[in-house]
PDB file of N, CA and C in Angstrom:
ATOM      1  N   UNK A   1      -5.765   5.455  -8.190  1.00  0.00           N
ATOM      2  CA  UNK A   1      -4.954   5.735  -9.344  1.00  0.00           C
ATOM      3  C   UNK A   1      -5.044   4.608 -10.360  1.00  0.00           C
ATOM      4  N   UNK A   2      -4.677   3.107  -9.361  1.00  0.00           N
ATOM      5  CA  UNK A   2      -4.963   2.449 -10.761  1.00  0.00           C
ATOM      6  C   UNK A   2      -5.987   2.137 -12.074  1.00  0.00           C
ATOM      7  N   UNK A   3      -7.081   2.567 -10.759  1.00  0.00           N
ATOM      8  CA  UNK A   3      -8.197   2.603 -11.796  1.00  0.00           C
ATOM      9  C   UNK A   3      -8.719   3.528 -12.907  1.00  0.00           C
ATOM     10  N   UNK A   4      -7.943   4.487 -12.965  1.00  0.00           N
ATOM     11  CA  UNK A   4      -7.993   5.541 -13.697  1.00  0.00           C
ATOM     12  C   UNK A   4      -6.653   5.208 -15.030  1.00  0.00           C
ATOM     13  N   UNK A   5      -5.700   4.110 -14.582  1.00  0.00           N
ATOM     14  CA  UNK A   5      -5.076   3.687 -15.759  1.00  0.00           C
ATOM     15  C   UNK A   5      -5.604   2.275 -16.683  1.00  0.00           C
ATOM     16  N   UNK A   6      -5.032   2.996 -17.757  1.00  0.00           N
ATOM     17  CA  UNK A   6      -5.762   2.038 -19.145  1.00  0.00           C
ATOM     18  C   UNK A   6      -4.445   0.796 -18.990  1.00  0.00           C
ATOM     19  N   UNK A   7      -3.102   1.213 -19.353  1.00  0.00           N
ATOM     20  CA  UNK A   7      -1.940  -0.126 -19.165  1.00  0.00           C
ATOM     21  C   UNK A   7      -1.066   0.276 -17.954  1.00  0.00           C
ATOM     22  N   UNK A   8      -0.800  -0.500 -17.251  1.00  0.00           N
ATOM     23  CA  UNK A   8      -0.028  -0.757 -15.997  1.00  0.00           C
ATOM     24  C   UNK A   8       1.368  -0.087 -16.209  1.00  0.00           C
ATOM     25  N   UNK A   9       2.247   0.786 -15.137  1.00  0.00           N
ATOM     26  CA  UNK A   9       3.313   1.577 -15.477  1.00  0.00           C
ATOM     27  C   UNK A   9       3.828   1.202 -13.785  1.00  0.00           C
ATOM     28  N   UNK A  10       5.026   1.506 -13.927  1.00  0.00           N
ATOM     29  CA  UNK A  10       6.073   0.950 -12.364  1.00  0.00           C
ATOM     30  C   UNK A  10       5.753   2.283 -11.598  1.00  0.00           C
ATOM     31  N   UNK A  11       5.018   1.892  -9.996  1.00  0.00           N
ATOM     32  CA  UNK A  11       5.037   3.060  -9.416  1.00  0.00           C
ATOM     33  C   UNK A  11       5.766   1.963  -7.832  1.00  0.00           C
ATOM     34  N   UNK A  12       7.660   2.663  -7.851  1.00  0.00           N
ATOM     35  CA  UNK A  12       8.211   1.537  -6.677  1.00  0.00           C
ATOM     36  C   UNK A  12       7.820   2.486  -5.605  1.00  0.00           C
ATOM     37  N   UNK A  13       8.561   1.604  -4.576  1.00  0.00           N
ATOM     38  CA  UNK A  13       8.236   2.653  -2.985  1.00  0.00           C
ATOM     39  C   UNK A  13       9.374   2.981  -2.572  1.00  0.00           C
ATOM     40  N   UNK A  14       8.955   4.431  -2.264  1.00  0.00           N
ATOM     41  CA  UNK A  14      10.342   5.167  -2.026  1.00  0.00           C
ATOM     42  C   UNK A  14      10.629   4.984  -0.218  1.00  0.00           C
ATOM     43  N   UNK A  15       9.259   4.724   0.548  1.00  0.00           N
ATOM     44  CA  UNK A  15       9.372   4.411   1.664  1.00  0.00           C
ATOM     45  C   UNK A  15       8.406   3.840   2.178  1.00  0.00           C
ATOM     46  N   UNK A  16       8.629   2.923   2.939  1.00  0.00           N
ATOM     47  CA  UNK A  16       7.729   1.848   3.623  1.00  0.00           C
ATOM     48  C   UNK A  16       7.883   2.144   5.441  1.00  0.00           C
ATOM     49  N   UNK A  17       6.959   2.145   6.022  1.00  0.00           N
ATOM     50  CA  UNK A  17       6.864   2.137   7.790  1.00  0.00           C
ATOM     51  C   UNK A  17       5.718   1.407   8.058  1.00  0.00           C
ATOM     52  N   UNK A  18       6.264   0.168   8.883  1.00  0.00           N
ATOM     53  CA  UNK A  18       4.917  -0.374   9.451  1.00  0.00           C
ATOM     54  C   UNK A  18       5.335  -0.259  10.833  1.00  0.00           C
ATOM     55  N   UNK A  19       3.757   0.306  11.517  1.00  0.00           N
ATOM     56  CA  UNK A  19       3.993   0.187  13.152  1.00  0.00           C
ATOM     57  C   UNK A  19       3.036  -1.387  13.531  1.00  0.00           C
ATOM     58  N   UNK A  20       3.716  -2.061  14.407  1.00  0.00           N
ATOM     59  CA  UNK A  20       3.280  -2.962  14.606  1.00  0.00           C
ATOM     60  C   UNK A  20       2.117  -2.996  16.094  1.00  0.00           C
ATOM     61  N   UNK A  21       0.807  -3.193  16.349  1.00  0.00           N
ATOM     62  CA  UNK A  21       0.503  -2.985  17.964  1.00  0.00           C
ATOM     63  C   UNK A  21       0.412  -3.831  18.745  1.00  0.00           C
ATOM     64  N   UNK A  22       0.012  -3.584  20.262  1.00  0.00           N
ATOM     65  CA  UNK A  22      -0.433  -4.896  20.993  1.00  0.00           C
ATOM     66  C   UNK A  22      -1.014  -5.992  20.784  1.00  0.00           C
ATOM     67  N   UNK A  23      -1.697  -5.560  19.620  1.00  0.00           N
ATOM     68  CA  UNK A  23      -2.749  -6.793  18.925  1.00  0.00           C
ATOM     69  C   UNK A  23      -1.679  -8.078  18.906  1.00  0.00           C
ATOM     70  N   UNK A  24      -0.764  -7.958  18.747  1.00  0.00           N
ATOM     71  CA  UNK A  24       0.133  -9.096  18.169  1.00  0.00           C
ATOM     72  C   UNK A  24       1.153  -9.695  19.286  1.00  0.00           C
ATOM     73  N   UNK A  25       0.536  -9.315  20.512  1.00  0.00           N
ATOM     74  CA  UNK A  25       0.762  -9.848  21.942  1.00  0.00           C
ATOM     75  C   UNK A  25       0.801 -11.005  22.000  1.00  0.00           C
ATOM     76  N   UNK A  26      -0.784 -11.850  21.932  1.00  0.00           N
ATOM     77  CA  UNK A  26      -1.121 -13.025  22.147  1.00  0.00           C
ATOM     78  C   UNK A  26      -0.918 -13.963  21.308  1.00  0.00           C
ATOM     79  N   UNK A  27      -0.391 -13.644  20.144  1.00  0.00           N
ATOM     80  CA  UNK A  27       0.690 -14.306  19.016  1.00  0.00           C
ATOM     81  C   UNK A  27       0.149 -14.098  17.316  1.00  0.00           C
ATOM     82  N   UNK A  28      -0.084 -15.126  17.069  1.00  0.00           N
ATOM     83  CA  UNK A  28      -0.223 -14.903  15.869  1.00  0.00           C
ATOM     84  C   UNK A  28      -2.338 -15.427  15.566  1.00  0.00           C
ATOM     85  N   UNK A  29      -2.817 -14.695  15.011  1.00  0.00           N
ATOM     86  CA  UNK A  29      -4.015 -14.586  14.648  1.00  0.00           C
ATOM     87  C   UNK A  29      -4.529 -15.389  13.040  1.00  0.00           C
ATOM     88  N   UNK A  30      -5.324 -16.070  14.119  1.00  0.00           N
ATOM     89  CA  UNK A  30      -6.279 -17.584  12.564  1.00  0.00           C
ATOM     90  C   UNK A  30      -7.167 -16.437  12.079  1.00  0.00           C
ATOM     91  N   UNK A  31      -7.023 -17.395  10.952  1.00  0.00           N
ATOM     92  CA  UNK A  31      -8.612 -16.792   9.916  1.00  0.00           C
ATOM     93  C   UNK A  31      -8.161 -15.299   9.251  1.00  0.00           C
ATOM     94  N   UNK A  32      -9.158 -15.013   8.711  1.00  0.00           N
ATOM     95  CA  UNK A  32      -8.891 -14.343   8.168  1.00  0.00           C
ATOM     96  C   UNK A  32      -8.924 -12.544   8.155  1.00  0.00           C
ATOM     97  N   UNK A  33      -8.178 -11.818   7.444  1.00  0.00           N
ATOM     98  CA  UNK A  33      -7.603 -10.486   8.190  1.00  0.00           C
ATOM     99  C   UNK A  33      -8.327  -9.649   6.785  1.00  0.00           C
ATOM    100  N   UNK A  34      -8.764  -8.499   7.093  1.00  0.00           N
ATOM    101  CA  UNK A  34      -8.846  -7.079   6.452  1.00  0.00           C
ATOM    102  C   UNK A  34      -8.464  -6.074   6.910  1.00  0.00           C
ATOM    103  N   UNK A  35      -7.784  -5.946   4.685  1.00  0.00           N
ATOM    104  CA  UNK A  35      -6.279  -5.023   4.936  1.00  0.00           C
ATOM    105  C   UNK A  35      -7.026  -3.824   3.970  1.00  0.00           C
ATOM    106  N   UNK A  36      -7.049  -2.472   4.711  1.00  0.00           N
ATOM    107  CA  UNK A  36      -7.699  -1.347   3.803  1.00  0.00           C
ATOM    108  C   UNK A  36      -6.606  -0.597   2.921  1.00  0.00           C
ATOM    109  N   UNK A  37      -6.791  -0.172   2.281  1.00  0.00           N
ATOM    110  CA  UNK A  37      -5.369   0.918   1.693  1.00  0.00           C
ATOM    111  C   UNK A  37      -5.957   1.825   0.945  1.00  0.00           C
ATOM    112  N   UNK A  38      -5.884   3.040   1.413  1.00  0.00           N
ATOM    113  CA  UNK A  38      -6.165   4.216   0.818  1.00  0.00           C
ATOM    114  C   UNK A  38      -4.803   5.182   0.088  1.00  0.00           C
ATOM    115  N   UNK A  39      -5.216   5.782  -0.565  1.00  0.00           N
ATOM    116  CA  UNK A  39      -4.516   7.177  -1.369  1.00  0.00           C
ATOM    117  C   UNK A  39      -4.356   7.959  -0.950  1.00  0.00           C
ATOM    118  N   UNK A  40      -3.716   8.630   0.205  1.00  0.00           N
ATOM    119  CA  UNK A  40      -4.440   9.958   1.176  1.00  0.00           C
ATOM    120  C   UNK A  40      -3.790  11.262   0.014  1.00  0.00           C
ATOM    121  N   UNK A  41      -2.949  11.201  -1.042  1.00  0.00           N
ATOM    122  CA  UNK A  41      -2.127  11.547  -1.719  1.00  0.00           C
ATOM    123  C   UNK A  41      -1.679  11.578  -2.871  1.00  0.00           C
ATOM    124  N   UNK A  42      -1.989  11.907  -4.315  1.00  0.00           N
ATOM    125  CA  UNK A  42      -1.215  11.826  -5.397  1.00  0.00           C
ATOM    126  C   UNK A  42      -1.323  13.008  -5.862  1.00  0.00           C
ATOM    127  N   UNK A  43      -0.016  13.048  -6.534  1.00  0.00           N
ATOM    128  CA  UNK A  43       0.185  14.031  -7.582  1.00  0.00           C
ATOM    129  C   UNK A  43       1.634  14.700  -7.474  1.00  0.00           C
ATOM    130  N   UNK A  44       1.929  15.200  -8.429  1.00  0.00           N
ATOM    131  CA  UNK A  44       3.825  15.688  -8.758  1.00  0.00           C
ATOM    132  C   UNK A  44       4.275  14.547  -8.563  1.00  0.00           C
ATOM    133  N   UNK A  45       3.954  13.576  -9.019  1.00  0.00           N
ATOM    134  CA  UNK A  45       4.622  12.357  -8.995  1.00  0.00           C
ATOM    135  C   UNK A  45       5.272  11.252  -7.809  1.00  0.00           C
ATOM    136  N   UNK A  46       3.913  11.673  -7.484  1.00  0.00           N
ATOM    137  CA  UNK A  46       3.967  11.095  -5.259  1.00  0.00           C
ATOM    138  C   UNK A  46       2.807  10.349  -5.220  1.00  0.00           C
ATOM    139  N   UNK A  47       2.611   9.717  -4.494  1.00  0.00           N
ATOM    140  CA  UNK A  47       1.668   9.026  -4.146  1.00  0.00           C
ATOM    141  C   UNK A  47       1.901   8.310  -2.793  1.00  0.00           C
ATOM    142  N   UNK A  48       1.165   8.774  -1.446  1.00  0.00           N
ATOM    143  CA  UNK A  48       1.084   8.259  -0.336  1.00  0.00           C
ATOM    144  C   UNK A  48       0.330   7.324   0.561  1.00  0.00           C
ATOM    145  N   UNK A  49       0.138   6.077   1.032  1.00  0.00           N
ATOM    146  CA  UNK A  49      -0.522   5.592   1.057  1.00  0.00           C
ATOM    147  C   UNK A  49      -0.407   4.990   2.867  1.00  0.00           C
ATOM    148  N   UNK A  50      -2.225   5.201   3.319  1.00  0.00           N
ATOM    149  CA  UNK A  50      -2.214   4.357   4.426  1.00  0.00           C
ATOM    150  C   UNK A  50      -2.868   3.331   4.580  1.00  0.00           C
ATOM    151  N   UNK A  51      -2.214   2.493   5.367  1.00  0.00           N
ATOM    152  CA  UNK A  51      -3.027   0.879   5.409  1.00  0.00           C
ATOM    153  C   UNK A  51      -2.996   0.469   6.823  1.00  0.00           C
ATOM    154  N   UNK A  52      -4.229  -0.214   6.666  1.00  0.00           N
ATOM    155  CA  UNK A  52      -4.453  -0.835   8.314  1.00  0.00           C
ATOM    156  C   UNK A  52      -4.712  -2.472   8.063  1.00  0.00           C
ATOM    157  N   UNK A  53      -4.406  -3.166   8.871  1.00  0.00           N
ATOM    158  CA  UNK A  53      -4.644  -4.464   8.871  1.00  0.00           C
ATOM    159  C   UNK A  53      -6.203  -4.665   9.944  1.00  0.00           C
ATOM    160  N   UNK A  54      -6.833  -5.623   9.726  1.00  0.00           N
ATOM    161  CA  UNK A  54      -7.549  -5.677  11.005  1.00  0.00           C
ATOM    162  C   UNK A  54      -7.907  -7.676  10.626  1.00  0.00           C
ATOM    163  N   UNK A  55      -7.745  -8.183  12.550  1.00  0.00           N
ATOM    164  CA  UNK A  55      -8.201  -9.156  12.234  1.00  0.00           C
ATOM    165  C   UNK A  55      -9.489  -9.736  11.973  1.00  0.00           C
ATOM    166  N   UNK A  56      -9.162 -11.215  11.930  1.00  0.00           N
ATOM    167  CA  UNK A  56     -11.125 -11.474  12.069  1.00  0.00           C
ATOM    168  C   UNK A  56     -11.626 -11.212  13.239  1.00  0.00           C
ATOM    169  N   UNK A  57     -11.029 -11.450  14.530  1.00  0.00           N
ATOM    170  CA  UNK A  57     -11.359 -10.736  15.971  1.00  0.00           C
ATOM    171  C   UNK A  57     -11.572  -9.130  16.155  1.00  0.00           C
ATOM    172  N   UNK A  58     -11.666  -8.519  15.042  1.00  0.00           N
ATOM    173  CA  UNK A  58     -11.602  -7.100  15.116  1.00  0.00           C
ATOM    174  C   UNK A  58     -10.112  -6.248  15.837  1.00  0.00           C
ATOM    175  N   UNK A  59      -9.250  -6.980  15.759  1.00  0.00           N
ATOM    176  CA  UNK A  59      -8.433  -6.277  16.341  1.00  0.00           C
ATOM    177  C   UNK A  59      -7.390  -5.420  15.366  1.00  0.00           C
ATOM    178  N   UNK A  60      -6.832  -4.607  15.441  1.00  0.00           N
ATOM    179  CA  UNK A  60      -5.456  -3.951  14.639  1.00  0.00           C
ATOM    180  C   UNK A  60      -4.432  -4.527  15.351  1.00  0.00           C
ATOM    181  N   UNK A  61      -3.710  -5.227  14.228  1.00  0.00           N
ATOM    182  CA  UNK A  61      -2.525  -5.469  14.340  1.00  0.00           C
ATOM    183  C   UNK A  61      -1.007  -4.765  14.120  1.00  0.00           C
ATOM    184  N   UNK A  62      -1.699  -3.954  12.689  1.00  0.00           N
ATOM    185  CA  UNK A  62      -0.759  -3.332  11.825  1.00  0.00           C
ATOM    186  C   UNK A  62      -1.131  -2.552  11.146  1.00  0.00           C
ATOM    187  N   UNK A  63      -0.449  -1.432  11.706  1.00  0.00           N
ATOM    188  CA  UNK A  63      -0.468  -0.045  10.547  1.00  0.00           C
ATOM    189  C   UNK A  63       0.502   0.426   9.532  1.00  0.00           C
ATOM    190  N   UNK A  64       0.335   0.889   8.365  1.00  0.00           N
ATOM    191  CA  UNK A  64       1.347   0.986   7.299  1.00  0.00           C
ATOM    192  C   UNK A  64       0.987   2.811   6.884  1.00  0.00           C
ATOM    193  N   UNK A  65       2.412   2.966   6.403  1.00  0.00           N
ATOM    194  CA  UNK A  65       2.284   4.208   5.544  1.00  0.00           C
ATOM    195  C   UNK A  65       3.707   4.186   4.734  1.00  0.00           C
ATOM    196  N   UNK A  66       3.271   4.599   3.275  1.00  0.00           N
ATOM    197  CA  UNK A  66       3.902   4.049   2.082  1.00  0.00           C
ATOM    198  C   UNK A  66       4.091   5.407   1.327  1.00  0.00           C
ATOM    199  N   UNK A  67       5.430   5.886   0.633  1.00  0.00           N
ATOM    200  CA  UNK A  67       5.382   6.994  -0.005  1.00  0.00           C
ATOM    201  C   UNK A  67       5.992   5.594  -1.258  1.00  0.00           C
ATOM    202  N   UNK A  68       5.353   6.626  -2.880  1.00  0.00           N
ATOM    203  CA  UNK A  68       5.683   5.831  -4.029  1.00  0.00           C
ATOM    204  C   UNK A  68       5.901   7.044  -5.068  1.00  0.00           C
ATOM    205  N   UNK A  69       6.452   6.770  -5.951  1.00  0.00           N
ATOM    206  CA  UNK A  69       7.285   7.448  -7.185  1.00  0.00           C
ATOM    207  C   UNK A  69       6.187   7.160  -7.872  1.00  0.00           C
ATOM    208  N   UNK A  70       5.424   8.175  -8.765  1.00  0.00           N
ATOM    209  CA  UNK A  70       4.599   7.339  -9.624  1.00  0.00           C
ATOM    210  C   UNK A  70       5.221   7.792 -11.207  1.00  0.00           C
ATOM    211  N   UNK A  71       5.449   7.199 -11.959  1.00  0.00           N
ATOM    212  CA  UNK A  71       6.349   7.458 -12.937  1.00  0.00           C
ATOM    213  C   UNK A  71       5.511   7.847 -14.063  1.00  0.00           C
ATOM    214  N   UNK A  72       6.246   8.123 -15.585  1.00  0.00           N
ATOM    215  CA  UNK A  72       5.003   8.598 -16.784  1.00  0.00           C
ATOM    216  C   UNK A  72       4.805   7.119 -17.210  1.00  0.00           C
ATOM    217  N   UNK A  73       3.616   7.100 -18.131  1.00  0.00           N
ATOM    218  CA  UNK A  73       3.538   5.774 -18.583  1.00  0.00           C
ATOM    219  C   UNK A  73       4.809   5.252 -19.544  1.00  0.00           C
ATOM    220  N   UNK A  74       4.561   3.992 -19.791  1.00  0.00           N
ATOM    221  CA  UNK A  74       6.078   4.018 -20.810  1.00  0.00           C
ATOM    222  C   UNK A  74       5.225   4.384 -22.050  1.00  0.00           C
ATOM    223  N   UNK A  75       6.364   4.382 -23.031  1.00  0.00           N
ATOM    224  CA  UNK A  75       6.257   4.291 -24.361  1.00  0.00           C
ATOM    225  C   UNK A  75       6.147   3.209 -24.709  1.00  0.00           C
ATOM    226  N   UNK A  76       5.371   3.022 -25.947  1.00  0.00           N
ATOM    227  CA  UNK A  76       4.733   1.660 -26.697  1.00  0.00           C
ATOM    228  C   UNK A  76       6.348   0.994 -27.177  1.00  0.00           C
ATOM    229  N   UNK A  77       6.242  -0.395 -26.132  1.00  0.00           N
ATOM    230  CA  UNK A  77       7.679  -1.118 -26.845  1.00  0.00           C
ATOM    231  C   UNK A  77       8.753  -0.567 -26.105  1.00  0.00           C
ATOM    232  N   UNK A  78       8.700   0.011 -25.226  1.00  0.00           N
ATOM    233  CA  UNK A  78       9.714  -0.334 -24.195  1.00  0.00           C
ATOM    234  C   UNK A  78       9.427  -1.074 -23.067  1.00  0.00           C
ATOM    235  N   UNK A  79      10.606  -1.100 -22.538  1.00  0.00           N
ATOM    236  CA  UNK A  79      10.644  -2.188 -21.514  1.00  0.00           C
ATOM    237  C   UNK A  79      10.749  -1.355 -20.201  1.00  0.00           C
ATOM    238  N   UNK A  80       9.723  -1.740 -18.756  1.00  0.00           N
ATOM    239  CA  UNK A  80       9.868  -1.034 -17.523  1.00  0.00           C
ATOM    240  C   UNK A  80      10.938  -1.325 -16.975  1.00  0.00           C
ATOM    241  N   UNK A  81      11.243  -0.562 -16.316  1.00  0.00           N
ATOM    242  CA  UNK A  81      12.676  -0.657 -15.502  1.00  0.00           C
ATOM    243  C   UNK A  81      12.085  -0.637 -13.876  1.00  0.00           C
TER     244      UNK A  81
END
């Protein structure tokens, strides 16, 4: 979505769930992590989103799924709320 916008507009989250997994047993994980996030979802003014964490060990730590409001753009000279 964002890339398809020209100026930036408030899209908040109407709901956030992260499941956390075993990965995060042996404590906390060095170096560095890739986090994917896809769109599985937009439109009527929704936008759903899933995300996975993965470490540098290849492991999943953390899964996310995100519902968001996506609002109209503003008008020139107002202020986002």
């Amino acid at each position: 979505m964002y890339a398809c916008w020209r100026t930036p507009r408030p899209v908040p989250t109407a709901e956030l769930t992260v499941h956390l997994t075993d990965a995060l047993d042996d404590g906390a994980h060095e170096g560095w992590a890739l986090v994917r996030i896809r769109t599985e979802h937009a439109g009527g003014g929704w936008a759903v989103d899933d995300s996975a964490v993965w470490s540098a060990d290849v492991r999943l730590p953390a899964l996310a799924r995100q519902s968001r409001v996506v609002r109209a753009q503003p008008a020139a000279g107002s202020v986002n709320s």
